[in-house]
N, C-alpha and C. Protein backbone atom coordinates (compact mmCIF):
# COMPACT_ATOMS: atom_id res chain seq x y z
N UNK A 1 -0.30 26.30 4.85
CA UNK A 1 -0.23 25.92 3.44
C UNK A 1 -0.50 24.42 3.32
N UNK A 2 -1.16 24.07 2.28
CA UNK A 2 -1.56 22.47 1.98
C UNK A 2 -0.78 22.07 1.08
N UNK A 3 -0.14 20.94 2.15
CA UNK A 3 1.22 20.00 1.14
C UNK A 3 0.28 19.07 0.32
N UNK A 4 -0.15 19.31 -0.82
CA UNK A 4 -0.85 17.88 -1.54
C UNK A 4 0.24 16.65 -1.59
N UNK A 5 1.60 16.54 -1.51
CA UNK A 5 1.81 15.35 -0.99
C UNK A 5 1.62 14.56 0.33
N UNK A 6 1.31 15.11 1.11
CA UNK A 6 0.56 15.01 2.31
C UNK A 6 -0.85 14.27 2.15
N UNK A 7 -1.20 15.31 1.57
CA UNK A 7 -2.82 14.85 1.33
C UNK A 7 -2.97 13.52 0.77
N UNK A 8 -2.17 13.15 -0.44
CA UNK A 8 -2.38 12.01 -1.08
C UNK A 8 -2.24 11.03 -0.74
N UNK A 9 -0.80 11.10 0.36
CA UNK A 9 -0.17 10.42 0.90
C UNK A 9 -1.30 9.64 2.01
N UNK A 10 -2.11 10.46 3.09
CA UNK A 10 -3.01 10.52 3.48
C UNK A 10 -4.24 9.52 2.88
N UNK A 11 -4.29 9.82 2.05
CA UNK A 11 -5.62 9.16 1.21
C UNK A 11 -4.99 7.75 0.36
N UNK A 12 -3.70 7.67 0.14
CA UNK A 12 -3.33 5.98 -0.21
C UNK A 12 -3.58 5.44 0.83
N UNK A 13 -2.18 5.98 2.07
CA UNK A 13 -2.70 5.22 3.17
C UNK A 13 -4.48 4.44 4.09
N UNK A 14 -4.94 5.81 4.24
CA UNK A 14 -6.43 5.46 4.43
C UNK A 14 -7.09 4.49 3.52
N UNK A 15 -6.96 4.35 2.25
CA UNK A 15 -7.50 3.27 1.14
C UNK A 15 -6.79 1.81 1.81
N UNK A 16 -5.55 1.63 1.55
CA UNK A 16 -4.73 0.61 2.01
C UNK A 16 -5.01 0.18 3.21
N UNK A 17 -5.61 1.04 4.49
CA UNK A 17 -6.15 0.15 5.68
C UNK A 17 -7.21 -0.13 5.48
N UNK A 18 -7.77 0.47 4.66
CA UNK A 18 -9.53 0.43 4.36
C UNK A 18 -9.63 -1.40 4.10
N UNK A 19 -8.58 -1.41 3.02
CA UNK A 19 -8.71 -2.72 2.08
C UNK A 19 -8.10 -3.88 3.34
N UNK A 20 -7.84 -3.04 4.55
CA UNK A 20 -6.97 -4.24 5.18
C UNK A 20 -5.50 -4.97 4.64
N UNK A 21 -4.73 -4.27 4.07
CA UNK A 21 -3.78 -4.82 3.45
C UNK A 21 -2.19 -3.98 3.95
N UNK A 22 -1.22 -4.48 3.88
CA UNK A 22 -0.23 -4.00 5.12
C UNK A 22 1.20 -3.57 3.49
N UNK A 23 1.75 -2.63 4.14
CA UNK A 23 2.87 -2.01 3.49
C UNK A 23 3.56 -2.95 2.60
N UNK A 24 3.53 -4.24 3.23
CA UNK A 24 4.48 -5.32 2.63
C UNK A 24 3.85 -5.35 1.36
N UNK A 25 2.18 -5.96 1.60
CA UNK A 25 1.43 -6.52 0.28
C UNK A 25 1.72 -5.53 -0.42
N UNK A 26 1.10 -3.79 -0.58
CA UNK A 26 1.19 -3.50 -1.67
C UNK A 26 2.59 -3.08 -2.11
N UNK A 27 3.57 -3.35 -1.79
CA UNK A 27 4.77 -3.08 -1.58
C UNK A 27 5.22 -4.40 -2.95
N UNK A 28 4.60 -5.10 -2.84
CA UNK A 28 4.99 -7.03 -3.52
C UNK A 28 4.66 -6.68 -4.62
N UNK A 29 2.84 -6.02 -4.26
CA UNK A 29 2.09 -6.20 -5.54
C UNK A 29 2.32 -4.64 -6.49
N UNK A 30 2.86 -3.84 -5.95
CA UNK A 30 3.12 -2.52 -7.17
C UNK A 30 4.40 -2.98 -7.28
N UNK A 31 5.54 -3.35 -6.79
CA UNK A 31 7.19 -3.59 -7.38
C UNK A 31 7.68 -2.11 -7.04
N UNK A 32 7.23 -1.87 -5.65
CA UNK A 32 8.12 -0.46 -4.98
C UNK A 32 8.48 -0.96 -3.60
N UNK A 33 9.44 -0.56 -3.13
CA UNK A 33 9.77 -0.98 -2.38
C UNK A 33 9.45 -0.67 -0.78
N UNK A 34 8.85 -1.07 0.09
CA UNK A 34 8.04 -0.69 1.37
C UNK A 34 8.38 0.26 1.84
N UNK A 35 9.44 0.65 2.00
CA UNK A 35 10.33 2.24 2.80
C UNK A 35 9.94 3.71 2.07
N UNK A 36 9.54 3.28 -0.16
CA UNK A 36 9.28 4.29 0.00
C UNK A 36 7.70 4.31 -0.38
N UNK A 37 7.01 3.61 -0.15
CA UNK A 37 5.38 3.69 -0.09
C UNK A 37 5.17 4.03 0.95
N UNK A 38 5.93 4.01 2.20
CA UNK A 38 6.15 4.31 4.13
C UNK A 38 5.79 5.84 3.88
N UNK A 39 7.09 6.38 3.06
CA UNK A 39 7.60 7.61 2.66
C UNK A 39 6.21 8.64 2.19
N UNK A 40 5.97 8.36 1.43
CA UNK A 40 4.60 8.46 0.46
C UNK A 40 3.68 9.06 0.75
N UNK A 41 3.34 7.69 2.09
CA UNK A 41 2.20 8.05 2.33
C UNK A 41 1.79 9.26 4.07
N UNK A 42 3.43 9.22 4.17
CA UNK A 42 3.99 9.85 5.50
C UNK A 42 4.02 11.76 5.03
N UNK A 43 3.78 11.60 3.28
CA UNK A 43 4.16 12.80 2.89
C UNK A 43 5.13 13.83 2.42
N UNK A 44 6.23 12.50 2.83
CA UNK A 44 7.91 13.10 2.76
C UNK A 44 8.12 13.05 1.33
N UNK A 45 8.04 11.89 0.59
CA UNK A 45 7.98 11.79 -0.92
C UNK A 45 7.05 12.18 -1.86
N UNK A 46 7.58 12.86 -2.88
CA UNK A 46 6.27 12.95 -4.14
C UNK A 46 5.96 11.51 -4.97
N UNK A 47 5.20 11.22 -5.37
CA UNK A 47 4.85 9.90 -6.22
C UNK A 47 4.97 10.40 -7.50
N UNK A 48 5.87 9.77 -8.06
CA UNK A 48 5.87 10.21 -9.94
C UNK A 48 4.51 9.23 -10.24
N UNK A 49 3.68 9.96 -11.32
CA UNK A 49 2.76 9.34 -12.03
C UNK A 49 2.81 7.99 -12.42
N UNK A 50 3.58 7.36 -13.04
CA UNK A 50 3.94 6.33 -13.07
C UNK A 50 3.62 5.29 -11.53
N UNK A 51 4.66 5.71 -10.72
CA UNK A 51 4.37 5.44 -8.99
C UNK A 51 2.63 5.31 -8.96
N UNK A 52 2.53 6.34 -8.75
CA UNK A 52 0.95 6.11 -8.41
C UNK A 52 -0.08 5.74 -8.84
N UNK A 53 0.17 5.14 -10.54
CA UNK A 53 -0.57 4.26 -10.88
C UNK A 53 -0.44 2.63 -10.50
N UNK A 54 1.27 2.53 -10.31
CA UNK A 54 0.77 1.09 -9.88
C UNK A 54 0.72 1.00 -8.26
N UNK A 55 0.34 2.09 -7.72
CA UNK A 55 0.04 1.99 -6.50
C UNK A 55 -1.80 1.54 -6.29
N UNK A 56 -1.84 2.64 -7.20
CA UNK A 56 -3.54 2.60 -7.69
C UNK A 56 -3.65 0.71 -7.95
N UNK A 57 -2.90 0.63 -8.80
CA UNK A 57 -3.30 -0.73 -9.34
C UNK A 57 -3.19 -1.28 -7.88
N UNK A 58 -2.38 -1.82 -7.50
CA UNK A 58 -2.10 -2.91 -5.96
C UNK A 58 -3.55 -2.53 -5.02
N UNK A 59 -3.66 -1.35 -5.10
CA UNK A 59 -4.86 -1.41 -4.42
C UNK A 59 -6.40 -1.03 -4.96
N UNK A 60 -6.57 -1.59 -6.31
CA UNK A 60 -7.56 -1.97 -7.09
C UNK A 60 -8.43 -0.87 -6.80
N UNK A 61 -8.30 0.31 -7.24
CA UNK A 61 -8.81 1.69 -6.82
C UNK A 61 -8.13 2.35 -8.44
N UNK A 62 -9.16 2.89 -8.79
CA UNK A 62 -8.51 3.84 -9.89
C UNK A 62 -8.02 5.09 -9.37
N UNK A 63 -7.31 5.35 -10.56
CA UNK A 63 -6.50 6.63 -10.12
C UNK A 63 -7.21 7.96 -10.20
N UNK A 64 -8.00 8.08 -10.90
CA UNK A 64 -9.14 9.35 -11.14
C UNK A 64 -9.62 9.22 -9.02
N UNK A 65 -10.06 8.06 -8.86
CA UNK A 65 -10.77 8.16 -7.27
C UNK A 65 -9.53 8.94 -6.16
N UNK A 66 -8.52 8.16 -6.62
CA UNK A 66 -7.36 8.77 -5.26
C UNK A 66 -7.31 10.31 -5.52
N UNK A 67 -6.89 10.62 -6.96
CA UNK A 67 -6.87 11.80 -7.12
C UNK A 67 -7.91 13.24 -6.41
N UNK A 68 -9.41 12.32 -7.12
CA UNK A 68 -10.22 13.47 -6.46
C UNK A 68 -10.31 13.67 -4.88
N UNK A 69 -10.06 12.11 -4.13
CA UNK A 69 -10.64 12.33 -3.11
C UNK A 69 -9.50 13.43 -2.19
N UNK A 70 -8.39 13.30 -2.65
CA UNK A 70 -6.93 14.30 -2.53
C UNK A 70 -7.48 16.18 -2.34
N UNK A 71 -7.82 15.78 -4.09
CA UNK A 71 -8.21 17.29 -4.19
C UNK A 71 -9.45 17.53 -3.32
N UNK A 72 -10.43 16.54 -3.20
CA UNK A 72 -11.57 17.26 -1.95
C UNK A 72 -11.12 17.52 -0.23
N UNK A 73 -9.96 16.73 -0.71
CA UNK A 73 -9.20 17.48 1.25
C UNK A 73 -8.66 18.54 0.66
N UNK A 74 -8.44 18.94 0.07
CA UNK A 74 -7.64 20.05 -0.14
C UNK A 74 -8.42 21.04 -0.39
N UNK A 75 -9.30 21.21 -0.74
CA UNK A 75 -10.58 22.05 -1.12
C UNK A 75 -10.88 22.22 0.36
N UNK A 76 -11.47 21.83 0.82
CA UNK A 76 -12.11 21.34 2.51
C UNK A 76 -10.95 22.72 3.07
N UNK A 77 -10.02 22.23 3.24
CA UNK A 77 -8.77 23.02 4.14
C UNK A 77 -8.68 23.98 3.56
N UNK A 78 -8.72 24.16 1.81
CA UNK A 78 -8.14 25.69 1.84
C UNK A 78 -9.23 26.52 2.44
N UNK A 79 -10.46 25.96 1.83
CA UNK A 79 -11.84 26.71 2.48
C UNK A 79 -11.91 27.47 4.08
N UNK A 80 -10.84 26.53 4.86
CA UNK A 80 -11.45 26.34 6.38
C UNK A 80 -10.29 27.39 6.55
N UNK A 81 -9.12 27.67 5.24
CA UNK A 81 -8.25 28.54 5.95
C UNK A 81 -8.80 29.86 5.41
N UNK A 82 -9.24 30.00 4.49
CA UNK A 82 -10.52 31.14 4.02
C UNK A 82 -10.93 31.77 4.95
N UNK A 83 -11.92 30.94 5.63
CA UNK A 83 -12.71 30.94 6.49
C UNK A 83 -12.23 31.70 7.84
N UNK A 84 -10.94 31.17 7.95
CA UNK A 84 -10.13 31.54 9.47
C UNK A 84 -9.72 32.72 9.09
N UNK A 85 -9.02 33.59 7.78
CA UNK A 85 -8.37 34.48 7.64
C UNK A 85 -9.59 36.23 7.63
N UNK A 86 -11.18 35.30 6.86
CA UNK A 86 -12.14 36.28 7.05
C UNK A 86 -12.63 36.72 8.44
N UNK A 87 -12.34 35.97 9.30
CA UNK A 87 -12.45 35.97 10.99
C UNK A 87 -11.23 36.50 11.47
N UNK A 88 -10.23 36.46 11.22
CA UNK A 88 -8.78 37.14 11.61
C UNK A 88 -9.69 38.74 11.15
N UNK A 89 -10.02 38.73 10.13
CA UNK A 89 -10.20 40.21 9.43
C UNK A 89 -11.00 41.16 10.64
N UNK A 90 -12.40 39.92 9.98
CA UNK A 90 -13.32 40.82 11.04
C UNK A 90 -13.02 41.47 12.38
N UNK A 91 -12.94 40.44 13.05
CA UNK A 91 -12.47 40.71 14.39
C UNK A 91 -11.27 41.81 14.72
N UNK A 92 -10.33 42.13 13.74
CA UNK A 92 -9.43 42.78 13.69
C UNK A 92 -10.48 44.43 13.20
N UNK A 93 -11.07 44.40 12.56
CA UNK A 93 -11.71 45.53 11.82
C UNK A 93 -12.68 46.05 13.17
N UNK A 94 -12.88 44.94 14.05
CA UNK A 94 -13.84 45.08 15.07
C UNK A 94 -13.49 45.69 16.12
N UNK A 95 -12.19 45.55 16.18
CA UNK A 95 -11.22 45.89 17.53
C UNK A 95 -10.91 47.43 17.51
N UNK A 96 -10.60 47.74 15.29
CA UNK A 96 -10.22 48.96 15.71
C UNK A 96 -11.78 50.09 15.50
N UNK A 97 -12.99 49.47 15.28
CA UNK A 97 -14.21 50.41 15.61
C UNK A 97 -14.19 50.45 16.74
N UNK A 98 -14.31 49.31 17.96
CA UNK A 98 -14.38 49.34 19.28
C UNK A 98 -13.38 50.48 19.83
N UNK A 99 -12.21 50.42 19.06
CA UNK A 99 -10.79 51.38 20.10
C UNK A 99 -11.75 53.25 19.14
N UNK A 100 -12.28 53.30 18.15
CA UNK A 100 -12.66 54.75 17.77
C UNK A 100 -13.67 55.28 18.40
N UNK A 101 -14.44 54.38 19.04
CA UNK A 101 -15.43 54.82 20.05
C UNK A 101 -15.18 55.33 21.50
């Protein structure tokens, strides 16, 4: 199952090293406190809307961008678990033609 707080969490973080900038800064510059932007982006916490706009803001990224790029991991994975469960099938459907022969 895909935790989208995970995911997002995932994708602040990755932005925030991107920009080169460390827990503290955007920690100063949104007015949250470093333990739970840690939290966040570790997946353990949800970000209230609010939260994640001035997270967005500190790291000069709109919020429409974090969002989608969230939902395109999440798309990606559910796909790949799609993908794995139509191969569970087959192969299973395969096993029991092989055992009727």
């Amino acid at each position: 199952m895909v935790l989208f707080r995970r995911t997002l969490g995932e994708v602040l973080r990755a932005a925030r090293m991107e920009r080169g900038l460390t827990l503290r800064e955007v920690s100063a510059e949104a007015r949250v406190s470093l333990g739970y932007i840690s939290e966040i982006e570790r997946g353990q916490k949800e970000a209230s809307s609010e939260l994640l706009a001035s997270l967005c803001a500190a790291l000069d990224m709109p919020l429409s961008y974090v969002l989608r790029e969230a939902s395109d991991v999440v798309a990606r994975e559910e796909a790949m678990g799609r993908m794995a469960s139509l191969e569970t099938a087959r192969s299973s459907a395969a096993e029991v033609v092989a055992s009727a022969a």
